[in-house]
Protein backbone atom coordinates (compact mmCIF):
# COMPACT_ATOMS: atom_id res chain seq x y z
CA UNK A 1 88.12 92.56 89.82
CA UNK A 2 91.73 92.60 91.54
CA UNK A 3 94.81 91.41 89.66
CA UNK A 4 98.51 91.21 90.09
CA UNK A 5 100.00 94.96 89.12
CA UNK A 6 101.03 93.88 85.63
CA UNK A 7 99.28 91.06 85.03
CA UNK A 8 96.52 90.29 83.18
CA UNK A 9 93.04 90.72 83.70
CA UNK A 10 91.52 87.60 85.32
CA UNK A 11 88.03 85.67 84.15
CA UNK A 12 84.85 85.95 86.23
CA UNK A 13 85.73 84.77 89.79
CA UNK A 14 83.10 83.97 92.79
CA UNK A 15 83.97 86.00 95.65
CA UNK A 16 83.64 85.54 98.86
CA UNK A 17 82.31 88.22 101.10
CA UNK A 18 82.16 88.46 105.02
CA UNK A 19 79.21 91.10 106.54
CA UNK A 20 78.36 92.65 109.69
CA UNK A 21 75.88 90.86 111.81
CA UNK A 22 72.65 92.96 111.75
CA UNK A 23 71.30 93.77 115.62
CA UNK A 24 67.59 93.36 116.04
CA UNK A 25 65.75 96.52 115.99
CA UNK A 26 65.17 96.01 119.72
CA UNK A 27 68.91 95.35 120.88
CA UNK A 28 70.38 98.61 122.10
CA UNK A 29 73.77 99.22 123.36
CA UNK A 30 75.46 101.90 125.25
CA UNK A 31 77.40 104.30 122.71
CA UNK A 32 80.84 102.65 122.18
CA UNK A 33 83.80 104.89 120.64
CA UNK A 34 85.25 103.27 117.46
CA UNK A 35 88.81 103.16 118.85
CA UNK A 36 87.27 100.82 121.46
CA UNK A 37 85.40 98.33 118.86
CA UNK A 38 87.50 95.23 117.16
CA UNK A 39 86.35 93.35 114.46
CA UNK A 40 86.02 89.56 114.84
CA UNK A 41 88.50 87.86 113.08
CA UNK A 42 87.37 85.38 110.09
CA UNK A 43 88.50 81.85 109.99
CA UNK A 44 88.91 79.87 107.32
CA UNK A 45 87.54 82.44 104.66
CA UNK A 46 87.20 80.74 100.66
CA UNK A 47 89.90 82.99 98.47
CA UNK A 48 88.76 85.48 96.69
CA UNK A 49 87.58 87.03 100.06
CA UNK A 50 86.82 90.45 100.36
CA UNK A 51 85.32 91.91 103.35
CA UNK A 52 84.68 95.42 105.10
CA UNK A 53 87.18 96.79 107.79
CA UNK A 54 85.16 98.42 110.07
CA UNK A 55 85.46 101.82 110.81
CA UNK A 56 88.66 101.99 108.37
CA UNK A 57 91.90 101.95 108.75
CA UNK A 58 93.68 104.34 110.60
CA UNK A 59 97.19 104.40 112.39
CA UNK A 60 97.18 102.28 115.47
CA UNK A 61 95.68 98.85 113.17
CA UNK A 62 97.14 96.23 112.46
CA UNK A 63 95.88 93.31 110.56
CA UNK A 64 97.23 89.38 111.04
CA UNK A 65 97.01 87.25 107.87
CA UNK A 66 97.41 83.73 109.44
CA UNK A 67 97.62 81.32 106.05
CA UNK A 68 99.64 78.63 104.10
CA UNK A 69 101.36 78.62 100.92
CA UNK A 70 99.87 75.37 98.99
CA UNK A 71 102.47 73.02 98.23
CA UNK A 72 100.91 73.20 93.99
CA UNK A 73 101.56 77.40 94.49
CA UNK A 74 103.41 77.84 91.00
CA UNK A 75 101.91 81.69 91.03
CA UNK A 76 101.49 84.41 93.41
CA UNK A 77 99.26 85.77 95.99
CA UNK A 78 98.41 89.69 97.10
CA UNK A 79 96.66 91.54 100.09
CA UNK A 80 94.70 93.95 98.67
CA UNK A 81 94.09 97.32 101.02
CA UNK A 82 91.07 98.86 99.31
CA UNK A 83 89.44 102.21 98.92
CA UNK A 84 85.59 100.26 98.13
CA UNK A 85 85.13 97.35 96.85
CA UNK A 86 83.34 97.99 93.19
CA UNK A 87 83.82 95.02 90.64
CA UNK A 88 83.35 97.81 87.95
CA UNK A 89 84.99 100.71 87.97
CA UNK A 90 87.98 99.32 89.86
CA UNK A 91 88.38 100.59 93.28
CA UNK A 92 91.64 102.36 93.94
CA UNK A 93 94.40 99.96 96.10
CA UNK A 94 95.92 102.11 98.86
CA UNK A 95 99.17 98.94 99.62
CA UNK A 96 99.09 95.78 97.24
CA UNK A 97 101.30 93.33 99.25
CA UNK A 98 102.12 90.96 96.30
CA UNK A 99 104.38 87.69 96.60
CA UNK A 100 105.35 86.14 93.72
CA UNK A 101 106.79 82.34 93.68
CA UNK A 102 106.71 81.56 90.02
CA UNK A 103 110.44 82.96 89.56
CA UNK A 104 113.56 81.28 90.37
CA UNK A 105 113.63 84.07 93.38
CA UNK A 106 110.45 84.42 94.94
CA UNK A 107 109.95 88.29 95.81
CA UNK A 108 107.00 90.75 97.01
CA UNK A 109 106.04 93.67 94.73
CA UNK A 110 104.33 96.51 96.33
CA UNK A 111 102.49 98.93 94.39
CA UNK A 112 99.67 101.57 94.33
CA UNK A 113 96.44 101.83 92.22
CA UNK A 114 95.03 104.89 91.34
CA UNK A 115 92.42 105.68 88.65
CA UNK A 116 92.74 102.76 87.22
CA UNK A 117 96.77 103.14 86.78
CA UNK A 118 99.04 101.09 88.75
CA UNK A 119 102.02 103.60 90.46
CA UNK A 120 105.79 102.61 90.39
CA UNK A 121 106.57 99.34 91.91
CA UNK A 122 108.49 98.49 94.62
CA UNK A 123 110.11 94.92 95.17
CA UNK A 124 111.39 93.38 97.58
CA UNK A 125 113.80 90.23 97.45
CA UNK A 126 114.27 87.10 99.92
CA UNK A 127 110.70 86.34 100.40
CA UNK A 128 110.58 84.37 103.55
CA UNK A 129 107.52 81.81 102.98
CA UNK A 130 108.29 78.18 102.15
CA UNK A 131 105.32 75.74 100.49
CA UNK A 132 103.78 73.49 102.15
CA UNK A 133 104.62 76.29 105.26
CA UNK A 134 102.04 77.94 107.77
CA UNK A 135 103.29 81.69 108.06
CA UNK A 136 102.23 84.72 109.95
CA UNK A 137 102.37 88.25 108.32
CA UNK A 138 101.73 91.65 110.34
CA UNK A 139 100.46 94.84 108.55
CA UNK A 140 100.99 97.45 111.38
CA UNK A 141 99.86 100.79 109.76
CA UNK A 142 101.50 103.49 111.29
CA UNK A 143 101.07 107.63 110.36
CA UNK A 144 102.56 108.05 107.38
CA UNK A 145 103.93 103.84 106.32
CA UNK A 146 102.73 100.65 106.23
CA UNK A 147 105.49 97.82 108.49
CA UNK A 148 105.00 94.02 107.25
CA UNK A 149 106.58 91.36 109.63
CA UNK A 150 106.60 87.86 108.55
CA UNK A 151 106.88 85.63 111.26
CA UNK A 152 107.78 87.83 113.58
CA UNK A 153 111.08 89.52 111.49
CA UNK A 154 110.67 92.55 109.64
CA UNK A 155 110.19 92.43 106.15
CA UNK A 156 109.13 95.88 104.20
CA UNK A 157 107.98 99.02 105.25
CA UNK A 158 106.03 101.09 102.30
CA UNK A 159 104.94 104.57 102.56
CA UNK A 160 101.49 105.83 101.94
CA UNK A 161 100.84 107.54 98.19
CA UNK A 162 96.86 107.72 99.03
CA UNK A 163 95.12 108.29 102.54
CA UNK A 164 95.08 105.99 104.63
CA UNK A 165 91.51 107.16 106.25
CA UNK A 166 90.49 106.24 102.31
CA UNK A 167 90.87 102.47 102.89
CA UNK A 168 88.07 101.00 104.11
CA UNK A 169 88.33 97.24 102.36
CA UNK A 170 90.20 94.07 102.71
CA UNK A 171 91.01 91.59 99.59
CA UNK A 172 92.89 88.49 99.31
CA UNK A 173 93.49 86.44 95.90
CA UNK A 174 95.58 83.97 94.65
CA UNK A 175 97.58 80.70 95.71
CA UNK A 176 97.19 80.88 99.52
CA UNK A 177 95.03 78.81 101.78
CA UNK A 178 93.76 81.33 104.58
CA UNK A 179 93.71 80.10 107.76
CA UNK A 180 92.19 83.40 110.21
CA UNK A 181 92.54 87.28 109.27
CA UNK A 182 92.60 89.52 112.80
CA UNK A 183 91.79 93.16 113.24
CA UNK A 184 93.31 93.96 116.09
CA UNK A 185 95.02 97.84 117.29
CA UNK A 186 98.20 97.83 118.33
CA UNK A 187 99.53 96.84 122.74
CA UNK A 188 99.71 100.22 124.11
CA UNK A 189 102.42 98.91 126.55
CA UNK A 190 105.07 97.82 123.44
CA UNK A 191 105.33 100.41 120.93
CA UNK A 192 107.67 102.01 122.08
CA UNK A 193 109.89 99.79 123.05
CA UNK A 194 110.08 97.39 120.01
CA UNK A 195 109.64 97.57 116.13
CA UNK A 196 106.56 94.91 116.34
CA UNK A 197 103.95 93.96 118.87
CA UNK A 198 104.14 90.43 119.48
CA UNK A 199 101.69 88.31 117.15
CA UNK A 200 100.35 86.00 119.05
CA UNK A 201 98.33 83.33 116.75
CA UNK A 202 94.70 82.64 116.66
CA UNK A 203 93.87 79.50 118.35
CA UNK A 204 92.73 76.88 114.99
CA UNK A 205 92.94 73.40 115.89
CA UNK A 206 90.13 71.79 117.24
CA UNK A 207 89.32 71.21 120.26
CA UNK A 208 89.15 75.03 120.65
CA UNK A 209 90.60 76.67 124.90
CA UNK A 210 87.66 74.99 126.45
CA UNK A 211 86.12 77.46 129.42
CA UNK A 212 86.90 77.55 132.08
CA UNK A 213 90.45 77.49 130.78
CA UNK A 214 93.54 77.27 133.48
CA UNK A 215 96.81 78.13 131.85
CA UNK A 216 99.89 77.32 134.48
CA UNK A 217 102.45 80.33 135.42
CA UNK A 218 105.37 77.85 136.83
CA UNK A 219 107.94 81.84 137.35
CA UNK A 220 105.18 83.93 138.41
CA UNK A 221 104.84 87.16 136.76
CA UNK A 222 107.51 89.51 136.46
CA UNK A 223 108.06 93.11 135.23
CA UNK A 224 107.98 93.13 131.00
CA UNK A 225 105.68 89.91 130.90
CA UNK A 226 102.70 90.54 129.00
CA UNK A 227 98.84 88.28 129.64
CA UNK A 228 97.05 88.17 126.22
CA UNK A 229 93.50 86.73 125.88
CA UNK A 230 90.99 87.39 122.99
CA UNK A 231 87.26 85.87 123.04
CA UNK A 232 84.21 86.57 121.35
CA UNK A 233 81.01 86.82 124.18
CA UNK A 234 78.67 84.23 124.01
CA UNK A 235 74.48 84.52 123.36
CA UNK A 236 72.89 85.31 126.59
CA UNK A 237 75.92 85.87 128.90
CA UNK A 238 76.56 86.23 132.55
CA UNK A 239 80.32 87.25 133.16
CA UNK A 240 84.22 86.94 131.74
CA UNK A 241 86.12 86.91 135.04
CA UNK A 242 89.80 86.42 134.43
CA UNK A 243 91.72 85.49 138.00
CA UNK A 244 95.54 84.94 138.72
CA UNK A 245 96.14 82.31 141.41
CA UNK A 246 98.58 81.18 143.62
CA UNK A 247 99.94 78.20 144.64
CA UNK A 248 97.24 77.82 147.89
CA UNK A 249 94.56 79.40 144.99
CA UNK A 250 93.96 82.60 146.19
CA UNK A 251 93.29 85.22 144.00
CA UNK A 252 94.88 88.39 144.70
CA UNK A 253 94.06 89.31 140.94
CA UNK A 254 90.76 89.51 139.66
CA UNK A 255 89.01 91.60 136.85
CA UNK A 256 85.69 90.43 136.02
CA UNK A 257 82.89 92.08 133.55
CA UNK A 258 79.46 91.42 134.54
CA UNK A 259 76.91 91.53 132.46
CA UNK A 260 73.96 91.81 134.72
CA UNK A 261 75.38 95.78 135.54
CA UNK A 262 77.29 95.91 132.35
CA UNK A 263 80.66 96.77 134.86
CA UNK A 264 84.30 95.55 134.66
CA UNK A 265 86.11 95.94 137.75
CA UNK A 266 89.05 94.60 139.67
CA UNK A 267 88.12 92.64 142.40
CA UNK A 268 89.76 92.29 145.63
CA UNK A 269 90.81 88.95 147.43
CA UNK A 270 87.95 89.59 149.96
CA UNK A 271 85.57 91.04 147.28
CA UNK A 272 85.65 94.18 146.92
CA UNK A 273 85.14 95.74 143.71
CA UNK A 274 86.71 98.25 141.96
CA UNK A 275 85.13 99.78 139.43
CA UNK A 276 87.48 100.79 136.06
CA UNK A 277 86.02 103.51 134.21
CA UNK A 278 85.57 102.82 130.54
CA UNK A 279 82.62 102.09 128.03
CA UNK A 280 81.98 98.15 128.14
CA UNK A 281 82.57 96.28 125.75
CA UNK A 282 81.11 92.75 126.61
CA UNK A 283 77.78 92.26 124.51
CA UNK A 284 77.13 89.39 122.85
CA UNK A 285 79.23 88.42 119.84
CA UNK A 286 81.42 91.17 120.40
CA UNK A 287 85.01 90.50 120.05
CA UNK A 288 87.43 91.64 121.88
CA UNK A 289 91.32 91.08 123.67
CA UNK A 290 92.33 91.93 127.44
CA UNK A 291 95.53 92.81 127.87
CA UNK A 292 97.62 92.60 131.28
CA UNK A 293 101.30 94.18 131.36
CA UNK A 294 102.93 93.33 135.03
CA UNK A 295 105.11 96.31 136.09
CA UNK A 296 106.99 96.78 139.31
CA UNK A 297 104.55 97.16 141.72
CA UNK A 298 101.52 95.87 139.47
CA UNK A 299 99.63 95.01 136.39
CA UNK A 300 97.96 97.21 133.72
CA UNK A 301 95.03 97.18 132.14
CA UNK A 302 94.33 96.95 128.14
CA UNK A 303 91.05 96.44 126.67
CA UNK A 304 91.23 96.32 122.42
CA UNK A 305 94.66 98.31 122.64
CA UNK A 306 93.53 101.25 125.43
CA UNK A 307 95.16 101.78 128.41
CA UNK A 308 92.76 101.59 131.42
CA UNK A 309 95.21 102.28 133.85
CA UNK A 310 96.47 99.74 136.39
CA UNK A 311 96.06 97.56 139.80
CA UNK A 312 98.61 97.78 142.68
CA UNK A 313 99.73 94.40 143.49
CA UNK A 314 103.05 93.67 145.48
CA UNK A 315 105.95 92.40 143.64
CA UNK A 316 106.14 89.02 146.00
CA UNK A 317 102.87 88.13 145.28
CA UNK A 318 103.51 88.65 141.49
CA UNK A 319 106.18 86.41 141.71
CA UNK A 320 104.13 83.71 143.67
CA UNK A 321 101.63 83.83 141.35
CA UNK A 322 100.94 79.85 139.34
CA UNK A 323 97.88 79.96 137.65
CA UNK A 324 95.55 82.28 135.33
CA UNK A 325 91.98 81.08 135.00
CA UNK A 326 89.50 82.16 132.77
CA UNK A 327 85.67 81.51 133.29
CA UNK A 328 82.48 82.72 131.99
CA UNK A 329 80.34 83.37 128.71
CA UNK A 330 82.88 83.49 126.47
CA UNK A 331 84.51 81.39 123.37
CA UNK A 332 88.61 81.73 123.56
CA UNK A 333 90.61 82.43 120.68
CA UNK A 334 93.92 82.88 122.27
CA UNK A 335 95.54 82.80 125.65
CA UNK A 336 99.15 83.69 125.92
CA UNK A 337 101.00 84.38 129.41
C-alpha cells in the first residue's frame, strides 16, 4: 500500500482501479504501433486510484493531473509512478511527486523507492497550489529527468535513479479531489522551441463541446498558432471531419477520417482527396488528439504527437480563415484554436 516517504504505514484502504476495455473476440483491428496509441483519460476517478499506463512510460509522455486541493486538506497528497502495482511486496516507485500542506510552508518532496527503502529526498519549497484552488500539473518525462509544471510555470525537474521503461503504473493518494488524469505524448511542433507544451485542459463542465462543434477564428490563422482537438470515437461511427472556414464558408481546409475505408485524408475545396499515409487510428472508443500547426505557406499534421507531414495552403487564405468546425462520430474533450 503507498505512503508518504517517511510516514507511516496507512490502514486498509479501498482502491480504486481503472482497466482496459476488453474487445470482443470478433473485433479486429489493423496493427497499430504503440507510439501511435493514447490512453483515454479518466475523469473524476475516487482517490486511492491506481490504474495501468499503457504500454509504459517512455520519453516523449507526459501525463496531466487536472485536480483540486480540498479546502479541509490539513495533509498531503503524492503521484505515485510505479514499477507494478502489488499491495504486498511493495512495488518499487520510479518519481514520488509528494506535496505536503500540513507545515507552515507547504513544499513537494520527491523521492525514490527501491526494495522496499525509500532513496534520499529531494524538496522543493514555494509550492504553488492554494485550497479551495483547481490546478494543473504536467509530468513531461524526458530521457534521462522527469519536468513538473504547475499551471503552466516550471516547478522541479528530478532525474531518473530507476528505468524509466520499468514504470508501468499510475497512483494517486491523499487530500486531492481529482478532476481528469491525461496520457497524452508530447506536440512534435513545440519541443524545441519551449520548456513545456502547452496544457490545454480537459473539457469538465457539463454540457460537454456538443458535435457538430463551430469554434470562431475572428485573426485567421497565422504562422506559430497551434489547432488542438482530442475526442474519443463513438459506437458504430461514420466519420470525424474537421474543416476550417471562411467568412463566405468555404472550406479550403479539410481532413476527414472515414470509417467506411478506414482513410484520413485532406480534402480539397472541390473534393478531392488526399490520402495521408499513416495507420488509423479512429475505431471505436479509441482516444485520440489532432493536432494542426499553421506555418508559412500551410498547416501540419499531428495525430497523438506524430508528425504526418503537412498541407499547402496560401498564407491569404490562412489569414481569411473564421471558423473551425468539427462534425462526426465523435465525443469532444477539448478544442483549442
Amino acid at each position: 500500500v503507498s505512503q508518504p516517504s517517511g510516514g507511516r504505514a496507512p490502514g486498509r484502504r479501498i482502491y480504486s482501479w481503472s482497466c482496459p476495455t476488453l474487445m470482443s473476440p470478433e473485433e479486429k483491428l489493423d496493427p497499430i504501433p504503440d507510439s501511435f496509441i493514447l490512453q483515454p483519460p479518466v475523469f473524476h476517478p475516487v482517490v486511492p486510484y491506481v490504474t495501468t499506463i499503457f504500454g509504459g512510460l517512455h520519453a516523449g509522455k507526459m501525463v496531466m493531473l487536472q485536480a483540486v486541493v480540498p479546502l479541509d486538506a490539513h495533509s498531503r497528497f503524492q503521484v505515485d509512478f510505479q514499477c507494478g502495482c502489488s499491495l504486498c511486496p511493495r512495488p518499487d516507485i520510479a518519481f514520488h511527486f509528494n506535496p505536503r500542506f500540513h507545515t507552515t510552508k507547504p513544499h513537494v518532496i520527491c523521492n525514490t523507492l527501491h526494495g522496499g527503502r525509500w532513496q534520499r529526498e529531494a524538496r522543493w519549497p514555494h509550492l504553488a497550489l492554494q485550497k479551495g484552488s483547481s490546478f494543473l500539473i504536467l509530468f513531461l518525462f524526458g530521457n534521462e529527468e522527469v519536468k513538473v509544471s504547475v499551471n503552466g510555470q516550471h516547478f522541479l525537474h528530478f532525474r531518473y535513479r530507476l528505468p524509466l521503461s520499468h514504470v508501468d503504473t499510475l497512483g494517486i493518494f491523499g487530500d486531492i479531489l481529482v478532476e481528469a488524469v491525461g496520457f497524452l505524448n508530447i506536440n512534435p511542433f513545440v519541443e524545441g522551441s519551449r520548456e513545456y507544451p502547452a496544457g490545454h485542459p480537459f473539457l469538465l463542465m457539463s454540457p460537454r463541446l456538443e458535435v457538430p462543434c463551430s469554434q470562431a477564428l475572428p485573426q485567421g490563422l497565422w504562422p506559430g498558432q497551434v489547432i488542438i482537438v482530442r475526442a474519443l470515437v463513438l459506437q458504430e461511427p461514420k466519420h470525424f471531419t474537421l474543416s476550417l472556414r471562411d467568412q463566405a464558408s468555404r472550406a479550403p481546409v479539410t481532413l476527414r477520417a472515414s470509417f467506411t475505408d478506414r482513410t484520413l485524408a485532406w480534402i480539397s475545396p472541390w473534393g478531392q482527396k488526399k490520402l495521408i499515409s499513416a495507420p488509423f487510428l479512429f475505431y471505436p472508443q479509441r482516444f485520440f488528439e489532432v493536432l494542426l500547426l499553421c506555418q508559412e505557406g500551410g498547416l501540419k499534421l499531428a495525430l497523438n504527437g506524430q508528425g504526418l507531414g503537412a498541407t499547402s495552403v496560401n498564407q491569404q487564405a490562412l489569414e481569411q480563415l473564421r471558423e473551425l468546425r468539427i462534425s462526426g462520430s465523435v465525443q469532444l474533450y477539448c478544442v483549442h484554436s
